[in-house]
Protein backbone atom coordinates (compact mmCIF):
# COMPACT_ATOMS: atom_id res chain seq x y z
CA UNK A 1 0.00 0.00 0.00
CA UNK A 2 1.07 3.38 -1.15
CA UNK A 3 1.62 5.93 1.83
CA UNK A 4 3.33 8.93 1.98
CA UNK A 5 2.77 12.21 5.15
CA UNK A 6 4.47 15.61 4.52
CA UNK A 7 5.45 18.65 6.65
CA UNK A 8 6.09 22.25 6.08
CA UNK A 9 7.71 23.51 8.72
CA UNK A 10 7.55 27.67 8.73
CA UNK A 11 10.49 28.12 11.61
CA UNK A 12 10.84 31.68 13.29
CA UNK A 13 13.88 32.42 15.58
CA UNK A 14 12.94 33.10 19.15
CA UNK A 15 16.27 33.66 19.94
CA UNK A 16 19.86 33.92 18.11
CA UNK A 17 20.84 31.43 16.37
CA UNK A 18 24.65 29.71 15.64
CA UNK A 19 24.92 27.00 13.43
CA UNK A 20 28.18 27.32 12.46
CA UNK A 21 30.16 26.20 9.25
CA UNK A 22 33.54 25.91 9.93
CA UNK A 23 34.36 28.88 8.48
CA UNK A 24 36.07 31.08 10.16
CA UNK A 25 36.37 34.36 7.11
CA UNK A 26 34.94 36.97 8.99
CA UNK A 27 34.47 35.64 12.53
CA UNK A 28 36.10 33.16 14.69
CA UNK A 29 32.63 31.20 13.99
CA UNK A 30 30.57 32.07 10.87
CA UNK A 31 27.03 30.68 10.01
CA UNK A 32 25.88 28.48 6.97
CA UNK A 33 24.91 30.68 4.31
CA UNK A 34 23.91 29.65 0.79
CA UNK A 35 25.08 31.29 -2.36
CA UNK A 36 23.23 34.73 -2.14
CA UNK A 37 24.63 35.18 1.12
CA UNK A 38 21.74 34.28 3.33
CA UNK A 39 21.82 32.36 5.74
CA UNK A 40 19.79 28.81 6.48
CA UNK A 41 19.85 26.01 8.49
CA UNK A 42 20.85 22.86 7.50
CA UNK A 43 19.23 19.53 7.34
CA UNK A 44 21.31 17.83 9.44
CA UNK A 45 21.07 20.27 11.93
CA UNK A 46 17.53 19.87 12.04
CA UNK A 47 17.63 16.25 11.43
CA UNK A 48 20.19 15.79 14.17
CA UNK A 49 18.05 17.80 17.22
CA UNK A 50 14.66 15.95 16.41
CA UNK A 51 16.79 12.06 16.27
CA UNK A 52 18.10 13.41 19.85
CA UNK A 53 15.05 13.51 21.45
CA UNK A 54 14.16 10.14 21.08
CA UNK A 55 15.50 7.52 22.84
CA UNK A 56 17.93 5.23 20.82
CA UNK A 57 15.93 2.89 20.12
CA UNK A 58 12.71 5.02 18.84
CA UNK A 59 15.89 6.96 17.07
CA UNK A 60 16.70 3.87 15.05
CA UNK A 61 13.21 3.01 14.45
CA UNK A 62 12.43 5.94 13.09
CA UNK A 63 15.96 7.73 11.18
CA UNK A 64 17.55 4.40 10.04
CA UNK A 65 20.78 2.37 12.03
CA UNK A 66 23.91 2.04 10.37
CA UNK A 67 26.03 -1.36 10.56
CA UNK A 68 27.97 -1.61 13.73
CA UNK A 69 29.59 -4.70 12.81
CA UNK A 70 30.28 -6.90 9.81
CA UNK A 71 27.23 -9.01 9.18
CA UNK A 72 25.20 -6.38 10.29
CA UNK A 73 22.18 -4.85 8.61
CA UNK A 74 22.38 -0.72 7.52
CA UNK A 75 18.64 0.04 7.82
CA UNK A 76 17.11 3.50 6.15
CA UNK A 77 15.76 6.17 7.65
CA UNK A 78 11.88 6.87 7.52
CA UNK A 79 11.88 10.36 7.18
CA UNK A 80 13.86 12.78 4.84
CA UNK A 81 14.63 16.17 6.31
CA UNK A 82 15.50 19.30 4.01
CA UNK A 83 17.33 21.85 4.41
CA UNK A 84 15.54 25.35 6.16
CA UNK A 85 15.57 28.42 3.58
CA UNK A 86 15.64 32.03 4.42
CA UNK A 87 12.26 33.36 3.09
CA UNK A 88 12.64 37.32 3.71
CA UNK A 89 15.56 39.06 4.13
CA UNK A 90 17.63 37.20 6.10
CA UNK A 91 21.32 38.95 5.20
CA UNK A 92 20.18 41.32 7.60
CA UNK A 93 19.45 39.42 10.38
CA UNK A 94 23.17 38.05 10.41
CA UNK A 95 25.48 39.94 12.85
CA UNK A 96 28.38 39.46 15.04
CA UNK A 97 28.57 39.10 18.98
CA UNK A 98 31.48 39.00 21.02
CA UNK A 99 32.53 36.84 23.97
CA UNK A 100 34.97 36.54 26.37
CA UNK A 101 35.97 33.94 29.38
CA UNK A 102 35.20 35.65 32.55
CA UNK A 103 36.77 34.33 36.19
CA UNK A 104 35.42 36.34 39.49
CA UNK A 105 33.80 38.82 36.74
CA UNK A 106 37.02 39.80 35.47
CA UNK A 107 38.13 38.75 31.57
CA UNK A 108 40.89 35.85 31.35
CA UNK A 109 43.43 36.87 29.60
CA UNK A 110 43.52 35.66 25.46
CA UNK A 111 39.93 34.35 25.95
CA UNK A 112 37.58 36.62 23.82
CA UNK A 113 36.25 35.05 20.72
CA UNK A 114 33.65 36.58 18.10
CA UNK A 115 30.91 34.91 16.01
CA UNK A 116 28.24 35.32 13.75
CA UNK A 117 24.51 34.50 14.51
CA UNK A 118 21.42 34.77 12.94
CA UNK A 119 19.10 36.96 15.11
CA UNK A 120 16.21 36.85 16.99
CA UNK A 121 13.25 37.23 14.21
CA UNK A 122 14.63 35.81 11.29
CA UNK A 123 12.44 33.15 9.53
CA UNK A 124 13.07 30.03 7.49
CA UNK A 125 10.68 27.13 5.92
CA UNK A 126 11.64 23.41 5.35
CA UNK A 127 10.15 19.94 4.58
CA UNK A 128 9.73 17.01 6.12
CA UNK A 129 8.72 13.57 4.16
CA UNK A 130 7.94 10.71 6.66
CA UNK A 131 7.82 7.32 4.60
CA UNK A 132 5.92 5.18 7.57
CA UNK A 133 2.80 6.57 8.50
CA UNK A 134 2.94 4.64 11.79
CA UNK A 135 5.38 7.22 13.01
CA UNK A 136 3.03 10.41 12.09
CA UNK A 137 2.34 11.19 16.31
CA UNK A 138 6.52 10.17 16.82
CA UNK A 139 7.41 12.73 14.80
CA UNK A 140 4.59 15.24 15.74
CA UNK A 141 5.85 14.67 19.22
CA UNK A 142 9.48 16.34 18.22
CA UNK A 143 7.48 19.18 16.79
CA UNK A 144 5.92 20.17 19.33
CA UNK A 145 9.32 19.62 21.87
CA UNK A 146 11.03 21.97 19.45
CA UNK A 147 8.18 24.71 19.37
CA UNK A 148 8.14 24.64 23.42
CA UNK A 149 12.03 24.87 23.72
CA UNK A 150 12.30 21.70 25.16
CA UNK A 151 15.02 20.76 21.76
CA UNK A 152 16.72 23.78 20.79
CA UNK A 153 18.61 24.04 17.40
CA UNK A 154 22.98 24.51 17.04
CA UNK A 155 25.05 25.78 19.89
CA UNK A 156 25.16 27.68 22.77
CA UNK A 157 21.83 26.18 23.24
CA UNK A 158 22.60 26.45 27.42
CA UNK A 159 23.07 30.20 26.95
CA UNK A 160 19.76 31.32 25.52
CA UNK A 161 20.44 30.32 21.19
CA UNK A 162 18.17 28.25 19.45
CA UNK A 163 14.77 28.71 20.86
CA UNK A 164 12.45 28.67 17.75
CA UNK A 165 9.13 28.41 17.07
CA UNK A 166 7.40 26.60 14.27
CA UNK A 167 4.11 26.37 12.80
CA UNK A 168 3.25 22.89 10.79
CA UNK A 169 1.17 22.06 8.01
CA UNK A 170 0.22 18.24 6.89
CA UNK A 171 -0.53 16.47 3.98
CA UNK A 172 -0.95 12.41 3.67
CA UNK A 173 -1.09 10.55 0.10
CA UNK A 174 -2.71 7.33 0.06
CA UNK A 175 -2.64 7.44 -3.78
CA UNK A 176 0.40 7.48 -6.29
CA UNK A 177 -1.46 9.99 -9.12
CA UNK A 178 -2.16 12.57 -6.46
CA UNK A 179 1.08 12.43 -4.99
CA UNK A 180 2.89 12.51 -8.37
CA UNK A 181 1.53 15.56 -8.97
CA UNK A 182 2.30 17.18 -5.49
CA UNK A 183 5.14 19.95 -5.54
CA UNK A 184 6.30 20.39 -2.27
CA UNK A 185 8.28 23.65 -2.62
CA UNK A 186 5.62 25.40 -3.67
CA UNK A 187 3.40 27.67 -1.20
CA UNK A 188 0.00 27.23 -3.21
CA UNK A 189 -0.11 23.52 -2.34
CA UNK A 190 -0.19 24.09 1.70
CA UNK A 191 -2.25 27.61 1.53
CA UNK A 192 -5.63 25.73 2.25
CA UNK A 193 -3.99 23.55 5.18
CA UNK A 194 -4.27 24.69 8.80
CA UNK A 195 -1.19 24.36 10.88
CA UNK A 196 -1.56 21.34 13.51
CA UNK A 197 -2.12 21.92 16.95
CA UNK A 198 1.26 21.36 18.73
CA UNK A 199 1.25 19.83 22.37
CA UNK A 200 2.48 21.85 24.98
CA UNK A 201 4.93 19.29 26.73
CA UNK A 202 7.90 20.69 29.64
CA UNK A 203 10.06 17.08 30.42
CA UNK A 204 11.79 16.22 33.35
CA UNK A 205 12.85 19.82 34.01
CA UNK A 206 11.81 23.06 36.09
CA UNK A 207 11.49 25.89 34.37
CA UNK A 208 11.51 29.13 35.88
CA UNK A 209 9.97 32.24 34.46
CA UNK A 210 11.03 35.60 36.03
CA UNK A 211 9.84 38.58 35.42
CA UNK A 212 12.36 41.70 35.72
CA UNK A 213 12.57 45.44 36.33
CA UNK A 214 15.48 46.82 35.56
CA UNK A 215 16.33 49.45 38.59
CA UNK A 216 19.19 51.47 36.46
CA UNK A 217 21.02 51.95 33.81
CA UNK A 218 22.51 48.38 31.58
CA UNK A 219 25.99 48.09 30.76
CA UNK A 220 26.77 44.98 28.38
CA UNK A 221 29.24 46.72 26.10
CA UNK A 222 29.11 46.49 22.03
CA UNK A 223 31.64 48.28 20.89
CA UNK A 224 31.13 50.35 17.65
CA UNK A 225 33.62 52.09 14.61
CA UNK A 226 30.46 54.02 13.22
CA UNK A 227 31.12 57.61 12.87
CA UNK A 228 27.24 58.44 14.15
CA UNK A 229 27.37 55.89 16.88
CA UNK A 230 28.48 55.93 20.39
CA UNK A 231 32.24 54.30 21.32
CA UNK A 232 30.58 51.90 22.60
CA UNK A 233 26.49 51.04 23.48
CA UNK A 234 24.60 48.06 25.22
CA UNK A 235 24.21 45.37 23.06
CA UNK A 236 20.99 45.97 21.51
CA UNK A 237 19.03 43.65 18.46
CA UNK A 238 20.37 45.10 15.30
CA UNK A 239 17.23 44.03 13.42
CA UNK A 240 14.26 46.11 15.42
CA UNK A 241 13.04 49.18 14.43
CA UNK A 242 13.56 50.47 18.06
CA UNK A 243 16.63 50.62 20.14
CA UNK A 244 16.12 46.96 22.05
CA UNK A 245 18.89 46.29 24.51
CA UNK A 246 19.48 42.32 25.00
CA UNK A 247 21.20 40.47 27.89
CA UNK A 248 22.49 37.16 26.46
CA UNK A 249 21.78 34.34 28.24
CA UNK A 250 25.78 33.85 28.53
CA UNK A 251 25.90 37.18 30.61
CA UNK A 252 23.15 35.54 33.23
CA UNK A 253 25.48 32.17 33.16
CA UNK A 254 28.34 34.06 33.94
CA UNK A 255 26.54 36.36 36.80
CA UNK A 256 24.82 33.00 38.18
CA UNK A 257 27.82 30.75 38.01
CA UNK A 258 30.08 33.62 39.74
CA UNK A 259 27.42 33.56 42.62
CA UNK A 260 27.15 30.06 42.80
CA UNK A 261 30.54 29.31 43.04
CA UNK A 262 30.63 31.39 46.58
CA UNK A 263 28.36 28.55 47.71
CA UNK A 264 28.87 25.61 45.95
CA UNK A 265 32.37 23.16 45.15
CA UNK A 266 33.99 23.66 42.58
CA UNK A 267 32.91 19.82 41.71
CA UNK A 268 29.60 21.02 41.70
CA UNK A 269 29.70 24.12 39.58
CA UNK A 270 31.57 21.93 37.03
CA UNK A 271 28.43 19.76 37.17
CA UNK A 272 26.02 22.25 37.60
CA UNK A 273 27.58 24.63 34.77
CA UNK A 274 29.69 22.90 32.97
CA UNK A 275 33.35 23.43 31.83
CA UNK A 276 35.74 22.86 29.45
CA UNK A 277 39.62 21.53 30.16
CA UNK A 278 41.64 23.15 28.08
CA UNK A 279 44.47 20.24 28.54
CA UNK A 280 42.70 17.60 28.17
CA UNK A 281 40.18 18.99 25.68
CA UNK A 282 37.11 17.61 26.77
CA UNK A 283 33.98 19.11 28.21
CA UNK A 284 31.33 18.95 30.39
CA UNK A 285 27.74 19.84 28.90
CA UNK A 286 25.87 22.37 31.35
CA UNK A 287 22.66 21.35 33.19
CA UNK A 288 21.39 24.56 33.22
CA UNK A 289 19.83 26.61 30.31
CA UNK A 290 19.31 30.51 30.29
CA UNK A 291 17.52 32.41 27.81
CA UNK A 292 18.09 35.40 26.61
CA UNK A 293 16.57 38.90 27.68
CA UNK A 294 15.00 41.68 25.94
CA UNK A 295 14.21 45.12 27.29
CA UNK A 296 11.72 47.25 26.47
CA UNK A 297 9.93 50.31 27.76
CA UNK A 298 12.74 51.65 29.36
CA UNK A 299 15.12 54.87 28.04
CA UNK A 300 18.51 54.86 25.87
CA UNK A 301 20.41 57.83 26.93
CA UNK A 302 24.35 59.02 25.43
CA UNK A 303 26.73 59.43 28.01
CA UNK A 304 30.58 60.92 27.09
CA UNK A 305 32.59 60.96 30.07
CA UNK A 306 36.54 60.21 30.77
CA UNK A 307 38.41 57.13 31.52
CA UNK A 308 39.68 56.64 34.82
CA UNK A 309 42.95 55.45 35.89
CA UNK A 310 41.87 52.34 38.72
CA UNK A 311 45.06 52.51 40.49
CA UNK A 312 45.68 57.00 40.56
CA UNK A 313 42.04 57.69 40.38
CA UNK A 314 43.15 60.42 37.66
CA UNK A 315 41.77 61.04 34.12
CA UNK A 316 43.51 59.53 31.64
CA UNK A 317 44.71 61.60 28.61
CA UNK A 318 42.95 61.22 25.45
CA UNK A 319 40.61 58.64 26.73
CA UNK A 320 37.07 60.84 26.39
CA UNK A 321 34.55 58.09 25.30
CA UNK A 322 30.79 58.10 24.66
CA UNK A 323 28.18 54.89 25.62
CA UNK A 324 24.86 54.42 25.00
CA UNK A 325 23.15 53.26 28.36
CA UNK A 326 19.33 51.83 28.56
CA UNK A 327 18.09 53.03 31.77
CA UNK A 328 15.22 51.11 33.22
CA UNK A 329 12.63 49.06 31.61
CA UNK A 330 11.47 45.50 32.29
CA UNK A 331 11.96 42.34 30.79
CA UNK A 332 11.66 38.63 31.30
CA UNK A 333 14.37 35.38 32.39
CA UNK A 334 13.70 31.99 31.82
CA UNK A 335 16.39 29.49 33.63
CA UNK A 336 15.35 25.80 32.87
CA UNK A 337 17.04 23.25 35.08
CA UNK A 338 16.60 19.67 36.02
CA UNK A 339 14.69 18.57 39.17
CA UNK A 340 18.09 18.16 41.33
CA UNK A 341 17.21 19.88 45.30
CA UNK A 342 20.30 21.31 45.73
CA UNK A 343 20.55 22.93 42.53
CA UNK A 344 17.14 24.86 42.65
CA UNK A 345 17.96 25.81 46.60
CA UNK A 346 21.41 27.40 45.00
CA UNK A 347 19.37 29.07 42.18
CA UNK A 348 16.73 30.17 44.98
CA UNK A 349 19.39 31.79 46.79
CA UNK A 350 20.58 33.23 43.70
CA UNK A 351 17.14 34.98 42.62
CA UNK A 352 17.12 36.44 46.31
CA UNK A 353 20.02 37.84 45.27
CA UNK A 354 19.70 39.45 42.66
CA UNK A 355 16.02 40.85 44.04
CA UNK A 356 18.01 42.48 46.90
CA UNK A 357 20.75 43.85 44.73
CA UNK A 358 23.82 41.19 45.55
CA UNK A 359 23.73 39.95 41.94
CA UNK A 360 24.19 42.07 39.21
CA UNK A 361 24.61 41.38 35.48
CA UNK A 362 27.21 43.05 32.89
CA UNK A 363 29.67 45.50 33.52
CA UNK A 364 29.97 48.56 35.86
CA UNK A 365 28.10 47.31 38.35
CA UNK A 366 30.16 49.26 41.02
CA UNK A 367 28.50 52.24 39.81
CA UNK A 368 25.15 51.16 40.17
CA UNK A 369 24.77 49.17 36.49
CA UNK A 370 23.02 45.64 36.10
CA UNK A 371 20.80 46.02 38.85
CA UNK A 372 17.20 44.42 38.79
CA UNK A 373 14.04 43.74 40.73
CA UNK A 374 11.95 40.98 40.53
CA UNK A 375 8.25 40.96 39.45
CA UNK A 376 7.02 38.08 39.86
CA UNK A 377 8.36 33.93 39.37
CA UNK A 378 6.79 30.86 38.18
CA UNK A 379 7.79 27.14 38.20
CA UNK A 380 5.82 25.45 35.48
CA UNK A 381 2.77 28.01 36.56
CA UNK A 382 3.50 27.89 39.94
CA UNK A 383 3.92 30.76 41.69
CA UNK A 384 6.14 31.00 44.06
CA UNK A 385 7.14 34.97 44.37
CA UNK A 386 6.71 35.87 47.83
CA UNK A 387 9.46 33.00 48.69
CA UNK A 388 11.82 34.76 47.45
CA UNK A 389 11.03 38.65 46.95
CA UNK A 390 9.59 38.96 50.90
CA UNK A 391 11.60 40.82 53.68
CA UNK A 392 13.41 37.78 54.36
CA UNK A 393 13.76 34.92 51.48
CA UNK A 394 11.98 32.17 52.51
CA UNK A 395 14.87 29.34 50.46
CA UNK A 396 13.55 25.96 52.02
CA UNK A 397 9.37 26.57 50.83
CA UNK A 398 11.14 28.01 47.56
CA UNK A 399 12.92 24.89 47.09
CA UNK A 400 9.69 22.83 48.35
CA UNK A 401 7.42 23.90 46.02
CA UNK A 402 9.54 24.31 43.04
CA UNK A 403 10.49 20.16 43.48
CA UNK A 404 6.81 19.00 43.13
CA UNK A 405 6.27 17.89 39.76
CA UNK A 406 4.48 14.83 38.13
């Protein structure tokens, strides 16, 4: 019997994205980009985060095995992935971010790196054909993990890239002369399809929405050449109309794992965070996954002002700068961890923090920069605010509450 099921995927980037291609031309890290310069996503990439969600087994089952051994059998894969294509102007949504190894908030010497990513709005369309029609709710099951974030697309995945969501459209062929004269590619032959209805599923992990207010001015420095342009502003989404200042989910790691490691061994922020040993060249994935923040509704404002000498205390000659500070505003965090006590206590302690004004994120925080208040928190809809924003943080109920899942 004749069977065939299709997808369109239409993906839009809820966050930056780095799929990188080896190249390193104009960064230390550039993104896949096809011969008109725009970028896309590759099919292996996309191929490679919905086979990972499965266990191995269902993985096999379902994207093909190849021979271990001699005598062996190579088995097929079920589905064909293709590759996702920019569909509007995605050149522009390519830019450059800059990062740098930080140890007690101070940079490590010969550790700054730069690399392309393709940001925050950009939006791509690809094509799935599943050969098994036994597999249809398998497959609709990775869907719906990667519209919910719970399988996030190329790296830095732990430090708020890859979140994307996707709307899908279906069509099944029970008969060869129809599906002959089905052309995928083309939009007309999905217009009259509705996009499925994706379930909402979370996993075996906690996550933690937190709702921000930013109490000053925001220092994460982006450094600029442009004549009209500050010396140097907050890094901001290139692609808005508006001025939106972002803090990377890599600034939040760093600002977390620097308060963390006042409590915790370094054994356990190795666990906890991960690392990577330079000597032996092999690292440990992070547990912990922070997205990234915008701001909004707060108020850019030019500063110029003179460099200071940290040792004299004296001006430094010829060293009259200008930055671009956003002052105020509110935005949103969302740290997803798994169910581990003594990891959700640490992050509990952490979010009192940071309320209270102990924990503050980017630079020149000694002058009142980086510091936020929080609005409100949820554990998978839980709410469990007044734990930690009261007089006095209540960490053991925090920790209580935020454990009890099903």
């Amino acid at each position: 019997m004749f069977e065939r099921v299709y997808y369109q995927l239409k993906i839009r980037l809820a966050s930056p994205l780095s799929v990188g291609s080896g190249e390193s031309e104009n960064t230390n890290h550039d993104v896949f980009v096809d011969s008109s310069g725009n970028p896309f996503i590759p099919a292996t990439s996309i191929a490679g985060v919905l086979r990972a969600f499965f266990g191995e087994d269902a993985a096999e089952e379902l994207f093909g095995e190849i021979a271990k051994k001699e005598g062996d059998k190579t088995t097929p894969s079920k589905i064909r992935v293709y590759d996702a294509q920019c569909t509007k102007g995605c050149k522009d949504y390519i830019t450059n971010r800059d990062f740098v190894k930080l140890k007690d908030r101070v940079a490590v010497k010969g550790k700054k790196f730069d690399c392309q990513v393709v940001e925050t709005g950009a939006e791509f369309v690809s094509y799935c054909e599943l050969l098994d029609c036994t597999q249809e709710s398998v497959i609709e099951s990775a869907f719906a993990a990667l519209n919910n974030g719970e399988i996030v697309l190329g790296a830095k995945t732990n430090r708020g890239f890859g979140r994307v969501t996707l709307s899908v459209k279906k069509r099944v062929f029970k008969d060869v002369d129809n599906w002959l004269d089905f052309k995928m590619f083309e939009e007309v032959e999905w217009a009259s399809r509705q996009p499925l209805i994706l379930k909402d599923t979370i996993g075996d992990k906690a996550v933690i929405q937190i709702g921000l207010r930013s109490l000053g001015g925001l220092s994460i420095r982006e450094y600029s050449t442009d004549i009209d342009m500050p010396d140097y502003k907050t890094l901001s989404l290139k692609t808005q109309s508006d001025y939106s200042p972002v803090i990377p989910g890599s600034s939040w790691a760093g600002a977390f794992r620097d308060k963390c490691s006042q409590i915790l061994t370094n054994e356990e922020i190795t666990e906890f965070f991960g690392d990577v040993d330079e000597i032996t060249k092999t690292a440990v994935k992070s547990q912990i996954r922070f997205s990234e923040s915008i701001l909004s509704g707060g108020t850019p404002k030019d500063v110029t002002r003179n460099s200071i000498d940290r040792f004299s205390g004296a001006t430094k000659s010829g060293a009259l700068y200008t930055e671009r500070t956003y002052y105020y505003g509110e935005t949103s965090l969302t740290i997803t961890v798994p169910y581990n006590e003594r990891l959700i206590s640490v992050i509990g302690v952490c979010l009192a923090d940071l309320h209270h004004g102990f924990l503050t994120v980017g630079g020149l925080s000694s002058i009142g920069r980086g510091l936020f208040g929080i609005t409100d928190i949820k554990i998978n809809d839980n709410n469990l605010t007044n734990f930690i924003t009261g007089e006095k943080a209540d960490i053991a109920r925090f920790t209580k509450e935020a454990m009890k899942h099903d």
